[in-house]
PDB file of N, CA and C in Angstrom:
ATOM      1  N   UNK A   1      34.604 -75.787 -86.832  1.00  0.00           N
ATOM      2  CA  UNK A   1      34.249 -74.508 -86.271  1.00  0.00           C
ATOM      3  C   UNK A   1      33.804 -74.723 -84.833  1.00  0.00           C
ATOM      4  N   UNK A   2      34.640 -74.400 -83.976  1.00  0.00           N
ATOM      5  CA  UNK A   2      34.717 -74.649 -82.433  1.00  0.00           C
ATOM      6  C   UNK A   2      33.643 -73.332 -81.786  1.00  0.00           C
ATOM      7  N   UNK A   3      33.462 -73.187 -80.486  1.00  0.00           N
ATOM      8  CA  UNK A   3      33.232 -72.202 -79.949  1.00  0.00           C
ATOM      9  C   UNK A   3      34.252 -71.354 -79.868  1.00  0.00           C
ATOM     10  N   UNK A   4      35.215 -70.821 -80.005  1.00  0.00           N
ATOM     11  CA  UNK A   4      35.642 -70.050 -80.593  1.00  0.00           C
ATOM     12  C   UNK A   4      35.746 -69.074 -81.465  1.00  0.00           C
ATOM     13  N   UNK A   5      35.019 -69.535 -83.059  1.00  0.00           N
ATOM     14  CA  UNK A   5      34.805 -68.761 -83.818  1.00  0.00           C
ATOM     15  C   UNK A   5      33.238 -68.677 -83.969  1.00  0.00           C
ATOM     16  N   UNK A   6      32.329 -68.697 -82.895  1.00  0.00           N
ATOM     17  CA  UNK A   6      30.883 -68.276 -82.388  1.00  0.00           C
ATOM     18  C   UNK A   6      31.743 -67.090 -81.866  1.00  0.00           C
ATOM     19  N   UNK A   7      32.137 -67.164 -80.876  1.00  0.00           N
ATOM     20  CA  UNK A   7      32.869 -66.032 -80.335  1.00  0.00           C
ATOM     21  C   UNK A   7      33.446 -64.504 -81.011  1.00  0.00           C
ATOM     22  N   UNK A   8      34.360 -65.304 -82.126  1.00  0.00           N
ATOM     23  CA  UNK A   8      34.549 -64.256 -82.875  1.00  0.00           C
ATOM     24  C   UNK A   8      33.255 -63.610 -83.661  1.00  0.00           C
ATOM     25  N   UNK A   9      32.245 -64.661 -83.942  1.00  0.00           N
ATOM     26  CA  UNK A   9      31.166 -63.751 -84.729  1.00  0.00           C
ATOM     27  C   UNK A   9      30.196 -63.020 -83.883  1.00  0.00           C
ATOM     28  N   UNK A  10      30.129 -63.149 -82.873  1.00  0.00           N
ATOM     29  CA  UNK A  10      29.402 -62.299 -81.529  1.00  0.00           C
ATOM     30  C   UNK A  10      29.859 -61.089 -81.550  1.00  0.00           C
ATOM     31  N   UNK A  11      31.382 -61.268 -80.954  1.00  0.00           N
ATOM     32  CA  UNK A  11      32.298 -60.017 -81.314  1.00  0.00           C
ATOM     33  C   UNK A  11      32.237 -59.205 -82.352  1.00  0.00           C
ATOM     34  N   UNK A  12      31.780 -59.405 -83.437  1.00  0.00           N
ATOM     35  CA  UNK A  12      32.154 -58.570 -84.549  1.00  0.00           C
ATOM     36  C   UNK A  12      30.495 -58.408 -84.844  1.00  0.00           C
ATOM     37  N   UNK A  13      29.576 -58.988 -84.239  1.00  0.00           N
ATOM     38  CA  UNK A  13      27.963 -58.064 -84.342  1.00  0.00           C
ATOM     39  C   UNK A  13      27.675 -57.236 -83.517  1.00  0.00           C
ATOM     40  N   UNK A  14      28.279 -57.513 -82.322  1.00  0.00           N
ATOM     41  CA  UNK A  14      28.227 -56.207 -81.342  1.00  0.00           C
ATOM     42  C   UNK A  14      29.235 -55.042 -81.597  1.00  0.00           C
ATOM     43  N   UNK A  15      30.418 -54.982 -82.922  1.00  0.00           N
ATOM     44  CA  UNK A  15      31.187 -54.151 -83.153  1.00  0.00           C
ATOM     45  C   UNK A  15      29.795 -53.428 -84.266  1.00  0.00           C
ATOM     46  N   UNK A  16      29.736 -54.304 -84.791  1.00  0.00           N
ATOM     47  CA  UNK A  16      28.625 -53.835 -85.837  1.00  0.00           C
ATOM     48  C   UNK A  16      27.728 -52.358 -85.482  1.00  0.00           C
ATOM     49  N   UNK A  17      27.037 -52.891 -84.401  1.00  0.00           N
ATOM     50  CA  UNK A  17      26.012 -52.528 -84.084  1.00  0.00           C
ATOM     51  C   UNK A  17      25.942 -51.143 -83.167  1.00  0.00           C
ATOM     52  N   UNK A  18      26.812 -51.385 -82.723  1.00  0.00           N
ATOM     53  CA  UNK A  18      27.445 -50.461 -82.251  1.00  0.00           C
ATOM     54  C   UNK A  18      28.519 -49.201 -82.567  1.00  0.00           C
ATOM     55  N   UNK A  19      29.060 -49.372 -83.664  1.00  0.00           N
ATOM     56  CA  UNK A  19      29.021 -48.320 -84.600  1.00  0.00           C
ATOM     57  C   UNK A  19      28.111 -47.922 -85.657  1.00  0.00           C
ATOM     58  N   UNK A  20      27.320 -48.451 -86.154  1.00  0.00           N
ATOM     59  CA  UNK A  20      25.982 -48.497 -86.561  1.00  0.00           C
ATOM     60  C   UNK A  20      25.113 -47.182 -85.334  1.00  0.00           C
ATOM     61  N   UNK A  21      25.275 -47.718 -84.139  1.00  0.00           N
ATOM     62  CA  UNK A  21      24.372 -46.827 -83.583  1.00  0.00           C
ATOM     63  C   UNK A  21      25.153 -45.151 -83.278  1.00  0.00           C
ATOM     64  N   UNK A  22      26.519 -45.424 -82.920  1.00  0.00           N
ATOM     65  CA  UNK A  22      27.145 -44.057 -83.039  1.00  0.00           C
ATOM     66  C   UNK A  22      26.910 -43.356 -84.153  1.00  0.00           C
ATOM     67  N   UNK A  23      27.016 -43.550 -85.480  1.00  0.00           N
ATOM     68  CA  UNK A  23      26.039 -43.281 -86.632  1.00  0.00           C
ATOM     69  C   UNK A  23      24.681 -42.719 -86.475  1.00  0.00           C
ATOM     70  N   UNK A  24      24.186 -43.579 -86.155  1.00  0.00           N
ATOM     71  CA  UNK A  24      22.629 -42.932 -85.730  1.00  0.00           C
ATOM     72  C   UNK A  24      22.303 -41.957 -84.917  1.00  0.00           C
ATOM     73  N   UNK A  25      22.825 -41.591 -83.914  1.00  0.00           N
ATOM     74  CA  UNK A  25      22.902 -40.981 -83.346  1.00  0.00           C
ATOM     75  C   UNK A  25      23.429 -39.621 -83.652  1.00  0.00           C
ATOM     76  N   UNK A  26      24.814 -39.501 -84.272  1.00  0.00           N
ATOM     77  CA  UNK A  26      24.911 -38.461 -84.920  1.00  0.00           C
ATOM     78  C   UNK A  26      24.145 -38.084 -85.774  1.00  0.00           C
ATOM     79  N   UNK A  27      23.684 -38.679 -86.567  1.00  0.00           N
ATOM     80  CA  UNK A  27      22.470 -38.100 -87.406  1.00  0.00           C
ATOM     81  C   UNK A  27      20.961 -37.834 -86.821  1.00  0.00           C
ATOM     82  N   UNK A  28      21.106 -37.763 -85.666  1.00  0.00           N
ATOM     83  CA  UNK A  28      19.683 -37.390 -84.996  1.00  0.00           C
ATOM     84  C   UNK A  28      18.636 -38.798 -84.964  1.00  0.00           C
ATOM     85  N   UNK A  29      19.092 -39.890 -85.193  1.00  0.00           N
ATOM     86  CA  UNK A  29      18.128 -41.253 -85.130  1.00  0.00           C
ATOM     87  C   UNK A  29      18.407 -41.428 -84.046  1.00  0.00           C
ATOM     88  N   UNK A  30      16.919 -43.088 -83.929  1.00  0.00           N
ATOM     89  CA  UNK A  30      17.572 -43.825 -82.886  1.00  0.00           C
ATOM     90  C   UNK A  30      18.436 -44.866 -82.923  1.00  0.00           C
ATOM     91  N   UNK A  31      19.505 -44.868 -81.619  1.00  0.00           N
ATOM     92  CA  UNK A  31      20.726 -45.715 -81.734  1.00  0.00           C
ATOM     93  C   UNK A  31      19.883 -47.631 -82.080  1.00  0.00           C
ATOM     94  N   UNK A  32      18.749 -47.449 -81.887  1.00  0.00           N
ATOM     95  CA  UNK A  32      18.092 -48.923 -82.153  1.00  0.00           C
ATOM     96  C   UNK A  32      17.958 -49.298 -84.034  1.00  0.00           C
ATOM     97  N   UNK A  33      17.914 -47.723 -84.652  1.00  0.00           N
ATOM     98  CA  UNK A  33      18.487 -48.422 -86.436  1.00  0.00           C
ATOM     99  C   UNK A  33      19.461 -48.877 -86.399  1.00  0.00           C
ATOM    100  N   UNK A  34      20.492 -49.543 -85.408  1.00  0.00           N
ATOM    101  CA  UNK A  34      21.500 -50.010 -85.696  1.00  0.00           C
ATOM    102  C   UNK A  34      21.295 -51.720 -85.933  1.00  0.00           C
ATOM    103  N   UNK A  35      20.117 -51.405 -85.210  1.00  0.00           N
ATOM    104  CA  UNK A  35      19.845 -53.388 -85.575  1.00  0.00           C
ATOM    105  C   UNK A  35      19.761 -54.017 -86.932  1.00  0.00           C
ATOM    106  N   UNK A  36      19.357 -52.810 -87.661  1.00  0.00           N
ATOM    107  CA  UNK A  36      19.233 -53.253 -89.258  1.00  0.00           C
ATOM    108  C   UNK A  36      20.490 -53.722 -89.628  1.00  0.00           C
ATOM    109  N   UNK A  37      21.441 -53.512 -89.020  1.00  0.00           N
ATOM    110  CA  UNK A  37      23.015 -54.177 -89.925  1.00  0.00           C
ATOM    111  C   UNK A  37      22.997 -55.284 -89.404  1.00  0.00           C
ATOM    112  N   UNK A  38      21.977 -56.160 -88.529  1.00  0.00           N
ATOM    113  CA  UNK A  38      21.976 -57.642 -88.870  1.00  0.00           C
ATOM    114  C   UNK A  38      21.174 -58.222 -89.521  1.00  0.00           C
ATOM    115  N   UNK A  39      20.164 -57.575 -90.264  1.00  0.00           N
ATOM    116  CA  UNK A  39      19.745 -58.042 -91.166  1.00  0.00           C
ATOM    117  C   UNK A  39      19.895 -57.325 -92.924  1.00  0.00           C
ATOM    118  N   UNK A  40      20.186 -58.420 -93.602  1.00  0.00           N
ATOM    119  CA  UNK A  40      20.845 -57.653 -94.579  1.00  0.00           C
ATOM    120  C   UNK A  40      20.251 -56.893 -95.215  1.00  0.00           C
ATOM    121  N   UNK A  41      18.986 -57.305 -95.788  1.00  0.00           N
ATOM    122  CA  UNK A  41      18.011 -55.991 -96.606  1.00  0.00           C
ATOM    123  C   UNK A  41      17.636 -55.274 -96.016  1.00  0.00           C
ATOM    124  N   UNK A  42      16.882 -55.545 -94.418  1.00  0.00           N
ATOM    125  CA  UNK A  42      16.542 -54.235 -93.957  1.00  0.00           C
ATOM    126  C   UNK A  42      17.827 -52.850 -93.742  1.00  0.00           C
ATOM    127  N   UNK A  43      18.933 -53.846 -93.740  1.00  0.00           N
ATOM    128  CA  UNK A  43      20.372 -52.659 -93.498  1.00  0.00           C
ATOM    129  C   UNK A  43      20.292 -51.907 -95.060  1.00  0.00           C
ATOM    130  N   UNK A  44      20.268 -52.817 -96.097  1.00  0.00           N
ATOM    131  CA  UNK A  44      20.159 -52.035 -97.265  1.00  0.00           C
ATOM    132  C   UNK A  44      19.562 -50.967 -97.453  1.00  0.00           C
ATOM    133  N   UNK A  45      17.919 -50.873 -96.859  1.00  0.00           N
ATOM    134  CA  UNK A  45      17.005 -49.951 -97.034  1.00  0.00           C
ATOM    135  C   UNK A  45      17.357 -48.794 -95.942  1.00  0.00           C
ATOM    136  N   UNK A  46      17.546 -48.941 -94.828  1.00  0.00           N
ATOM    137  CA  UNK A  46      18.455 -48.307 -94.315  1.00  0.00           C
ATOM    138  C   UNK A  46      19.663 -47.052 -94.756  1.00  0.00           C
ATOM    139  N   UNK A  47      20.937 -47.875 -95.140  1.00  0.00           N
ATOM    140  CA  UNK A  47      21.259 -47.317 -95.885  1.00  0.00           C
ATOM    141  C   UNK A  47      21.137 -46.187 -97.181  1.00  0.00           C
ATOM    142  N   UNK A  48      20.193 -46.867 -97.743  1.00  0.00           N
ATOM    143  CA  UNK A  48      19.638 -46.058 -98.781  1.00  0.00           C
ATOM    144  C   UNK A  48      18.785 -44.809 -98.580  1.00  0.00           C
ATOM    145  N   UNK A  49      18.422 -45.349 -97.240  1.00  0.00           N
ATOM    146  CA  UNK A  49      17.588 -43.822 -96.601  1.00  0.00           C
ATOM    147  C   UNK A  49      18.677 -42.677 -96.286  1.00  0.00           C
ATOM    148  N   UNK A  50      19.863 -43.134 -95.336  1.00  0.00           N
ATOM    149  CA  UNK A  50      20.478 -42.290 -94.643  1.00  0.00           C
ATOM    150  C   UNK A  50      21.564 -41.809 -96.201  1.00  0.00           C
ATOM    151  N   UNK A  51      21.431 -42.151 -97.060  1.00  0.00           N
ATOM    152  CA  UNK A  51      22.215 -41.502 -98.242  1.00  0.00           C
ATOM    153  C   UNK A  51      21.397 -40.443 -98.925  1.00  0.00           C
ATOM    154  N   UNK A  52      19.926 -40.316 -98.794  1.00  0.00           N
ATOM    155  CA  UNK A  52      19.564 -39.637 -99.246  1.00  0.00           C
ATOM    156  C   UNK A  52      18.447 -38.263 -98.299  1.00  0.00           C
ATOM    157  N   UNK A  53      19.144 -38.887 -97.148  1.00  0.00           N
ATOM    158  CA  UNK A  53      18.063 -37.930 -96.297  1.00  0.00           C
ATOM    159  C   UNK A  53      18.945 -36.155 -96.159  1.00  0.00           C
ATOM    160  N   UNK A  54      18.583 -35.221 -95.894  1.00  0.00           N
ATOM    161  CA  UNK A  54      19.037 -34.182 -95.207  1.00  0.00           C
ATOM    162  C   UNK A  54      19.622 -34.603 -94.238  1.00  0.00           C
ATOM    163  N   UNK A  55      20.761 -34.282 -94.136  1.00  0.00           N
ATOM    164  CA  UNK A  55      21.873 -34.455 -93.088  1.00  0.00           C
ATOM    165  C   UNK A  55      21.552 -32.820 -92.347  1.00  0.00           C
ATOM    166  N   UNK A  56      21.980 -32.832 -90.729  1.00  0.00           N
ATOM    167  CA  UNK A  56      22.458 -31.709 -90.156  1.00  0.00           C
ATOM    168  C   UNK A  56      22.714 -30.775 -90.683  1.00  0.00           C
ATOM    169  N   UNK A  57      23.812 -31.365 -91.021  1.00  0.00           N
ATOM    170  CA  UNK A  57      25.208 -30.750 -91.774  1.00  0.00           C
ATOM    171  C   UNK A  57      24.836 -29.620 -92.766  1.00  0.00           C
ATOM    172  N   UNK A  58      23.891 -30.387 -93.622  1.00  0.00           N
ATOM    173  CA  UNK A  58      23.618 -29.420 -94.714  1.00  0.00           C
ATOM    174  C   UNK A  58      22.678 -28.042 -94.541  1.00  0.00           C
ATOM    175  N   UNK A  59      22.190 -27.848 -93.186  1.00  0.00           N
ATOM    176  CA  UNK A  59      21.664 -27.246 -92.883  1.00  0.00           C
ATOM    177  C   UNK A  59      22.486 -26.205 -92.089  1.00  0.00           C
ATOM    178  N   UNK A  60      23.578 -25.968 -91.721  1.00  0.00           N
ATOM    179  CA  UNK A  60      24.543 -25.327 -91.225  1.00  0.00           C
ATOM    180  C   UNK A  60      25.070 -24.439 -92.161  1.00  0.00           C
ATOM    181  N   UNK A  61      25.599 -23.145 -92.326  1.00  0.00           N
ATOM    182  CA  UNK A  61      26.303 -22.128 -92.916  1.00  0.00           C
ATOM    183  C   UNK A  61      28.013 -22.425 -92.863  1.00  0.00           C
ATOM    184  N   UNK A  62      28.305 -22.083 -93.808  1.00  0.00           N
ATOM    185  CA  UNK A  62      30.158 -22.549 -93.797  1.00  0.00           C
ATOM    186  C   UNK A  62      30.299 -21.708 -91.865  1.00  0.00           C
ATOM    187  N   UNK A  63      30.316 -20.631 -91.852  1.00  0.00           N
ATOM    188  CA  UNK A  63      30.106 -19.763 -90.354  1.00  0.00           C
ATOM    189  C   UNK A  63      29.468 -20.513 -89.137  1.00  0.00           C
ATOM    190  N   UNK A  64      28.922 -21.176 -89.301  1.00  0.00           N
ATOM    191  CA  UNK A  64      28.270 -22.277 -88.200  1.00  0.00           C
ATOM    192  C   UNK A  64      28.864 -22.795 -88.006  1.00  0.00           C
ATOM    193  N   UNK A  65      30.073 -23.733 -88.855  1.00  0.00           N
ATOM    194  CA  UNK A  65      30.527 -24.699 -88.966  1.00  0.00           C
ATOM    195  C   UNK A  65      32.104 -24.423 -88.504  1.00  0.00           C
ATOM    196  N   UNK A  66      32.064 -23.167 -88.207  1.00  0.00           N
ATOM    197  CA  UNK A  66      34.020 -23.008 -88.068  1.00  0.00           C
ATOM    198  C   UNK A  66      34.534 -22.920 -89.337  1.00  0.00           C
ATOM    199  N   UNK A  67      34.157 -23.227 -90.853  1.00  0.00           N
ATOM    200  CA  UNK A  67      34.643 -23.313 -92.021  1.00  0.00           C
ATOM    201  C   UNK A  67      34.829 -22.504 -92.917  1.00  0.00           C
ATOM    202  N   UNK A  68      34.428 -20.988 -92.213  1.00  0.00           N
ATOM    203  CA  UNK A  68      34.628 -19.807 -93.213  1.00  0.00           C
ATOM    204  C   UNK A  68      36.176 -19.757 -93.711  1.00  0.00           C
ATOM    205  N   UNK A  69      37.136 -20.316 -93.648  1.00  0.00           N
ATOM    206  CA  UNK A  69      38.308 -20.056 -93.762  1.00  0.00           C
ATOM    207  C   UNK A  69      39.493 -19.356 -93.218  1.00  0.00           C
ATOM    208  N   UNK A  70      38.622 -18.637 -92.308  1.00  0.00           N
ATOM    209  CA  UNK A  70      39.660 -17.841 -91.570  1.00  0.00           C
ATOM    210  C   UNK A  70      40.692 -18.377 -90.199  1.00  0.00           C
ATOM    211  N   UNK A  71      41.553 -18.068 -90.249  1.00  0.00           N
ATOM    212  CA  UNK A  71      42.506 -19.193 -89.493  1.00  0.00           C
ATOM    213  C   UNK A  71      41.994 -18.063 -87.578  1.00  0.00           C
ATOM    214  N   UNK A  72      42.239 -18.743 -86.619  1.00  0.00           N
ATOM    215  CA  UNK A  72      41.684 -18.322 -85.256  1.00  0.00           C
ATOM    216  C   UNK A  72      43.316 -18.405 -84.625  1.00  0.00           C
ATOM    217  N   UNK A  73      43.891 -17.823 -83.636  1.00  0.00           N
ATOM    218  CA  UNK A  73      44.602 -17.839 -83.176  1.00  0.00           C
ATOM    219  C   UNK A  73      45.517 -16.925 -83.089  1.00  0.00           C
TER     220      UNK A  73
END
Protein backbone atom coordinates (compact mmCIF):
# COMPACT_ATOMS: atom_id res chain seq x y z
CA UNK A 1 0.00 0.00 0.00
CA UNK A 2 1.93 2.94 -1.62
CA UNK A 3 1.02 6.60 -1.29
CA UNK A 4 -1.28 6.26 -3.63
CA UNK A 5 -3.91 4.48 -2.01
CA UNK A 6 -3.50 7.18 1.19
CA UNK A 7 -4.57 9.25 -1.60
CA UNK A 8 -7.41 7.41 -2.62
CA UNK A 9 -8.60 7.25 1.08
CA UNK A 10 -8.28 11.13 1.57
CA UNK A 11 -10.30 11.40 -1.51
CA UNK A 12 -13.11 9.45 -0.56
CA UNK A 13 -13.28 11.25 3.27
CA UNK A 14 -13.50 14.48 1.85
CA UNK A 15 -16.29 12.95 -0.63
CA UNK A 16 -17.74 11.74 2.58
CA UNK A 17 -17.95 14.66 4.33
CA UNK A 18 -18.95 16.64 2.15
CA UNK A 19 -22.01 15.17 1.13
CA UNK A 20 -22.67 14.48 4.63
CA UNK A 21 -22.66 18.24 5.01
CA UNK A 22 -24.94 19.04 1.88
CA UNK A 23 -27.29 16.81 3.94
CA UNK A 24 -27.03 18.84 6.83
CA UNK A 25 -27.62 21.61 5.59
CA UNK A 26 -30.67 20.81 3.87
CA UNK A 27 -32.07 19.74 6.90
CA UNK A 28 -31.43 22.98 8.68
CA UNK A 29 -28.04 21.61 10.67
CA UNK A 30 -24.69 22.45 10.82
CA UNK A 31 -22.61 21.48 7.73
CA UNK A 32 -19.88 20.54 10.74
CA UNK A 33 -22.37 17.11 11.64
CA UNK A 34 -20.75 15.99 8.77
CA UNK A 35 -17.66 15.08 10.71
CA UNK A 36 -19.50 12.32 12.42
CA UNK A 37 -19.16 10.09 9.18
CA UNK A 38 -15.57 9.70 10.26
CA UNK A 39 -16.22 8.37 13.13
CA UNK A 40 -18.23 5.38 13.10
CA UNK A 41 -20.54 5.42 16.19
CA UNK A 42 -20.76 8.89 16.54
CA UNK A 43 -22.08 8.72 12.59
CA UNK A 44 -24.41 5.98 13.88
CA UNK A 45 -26.01 8.18 16.52
CA UNK A 46 -26.22 10.69 14.10
CA UNK A 47 -27.95 8.92 11.82
CA UNK A 48 -30.37 7.66 14.09
CA UNK A 49 -31.21 11.16 15.07
CA UNK A 50 -31.74 12.52 11.55
CA UNK A 51 -34.22 9.34 10.93
CA UNK A 52 -36.23 10.25 13.50
CA UNK A 53 -36.27 13.96 13.79
CA UNK A 54 -39.08 16.26 12.06
CA UNK A 55 -37.95 16.94 8.77
CA UNK A 56 -38.99 20.42 6.96
CA UNK A 57 -40.71 18.62 4.75
CA UNK A 58 -43.22 17.34 7.00
CA UNK A 59 -44.18 20.49 8.00
CA UNK A 60 -45.19 21.79 4.53
CA UNK A 61 -48.88 21.28 3.00
CA UNK A 62 -49.08 19.08 -0.31
CA UNK A 63 -49.89 23.21 -1.68
CA UNK A 64 -46.58 24.44 -0.30
CA UNK A 65 -44.91 21.94 -1.89
CA UNK A 66 -46.11 22.30 -5.67
CA UNK A 67 -47.75 18.70 -4.99
CA UNK A 68 -51.39 19.34 -5.04
CA UNK A 69 -51.58 17.55 -8.31
CA UNK A 70 -52.54 19.92 -10.54
CA UNK A 71 -50.48 20.06 -13.70
CA UNK A 72 -49.20 24.22 -14.35
CA UNK A 73 -48.75 25.19 -17.81
Amino acid sequence: MGFGSFILEIAIAVLLVWLHARIAIKTGFSPLWALTALIPPAYLVAAWFLAFIRWPRDDESPTDAGMDGSEEG
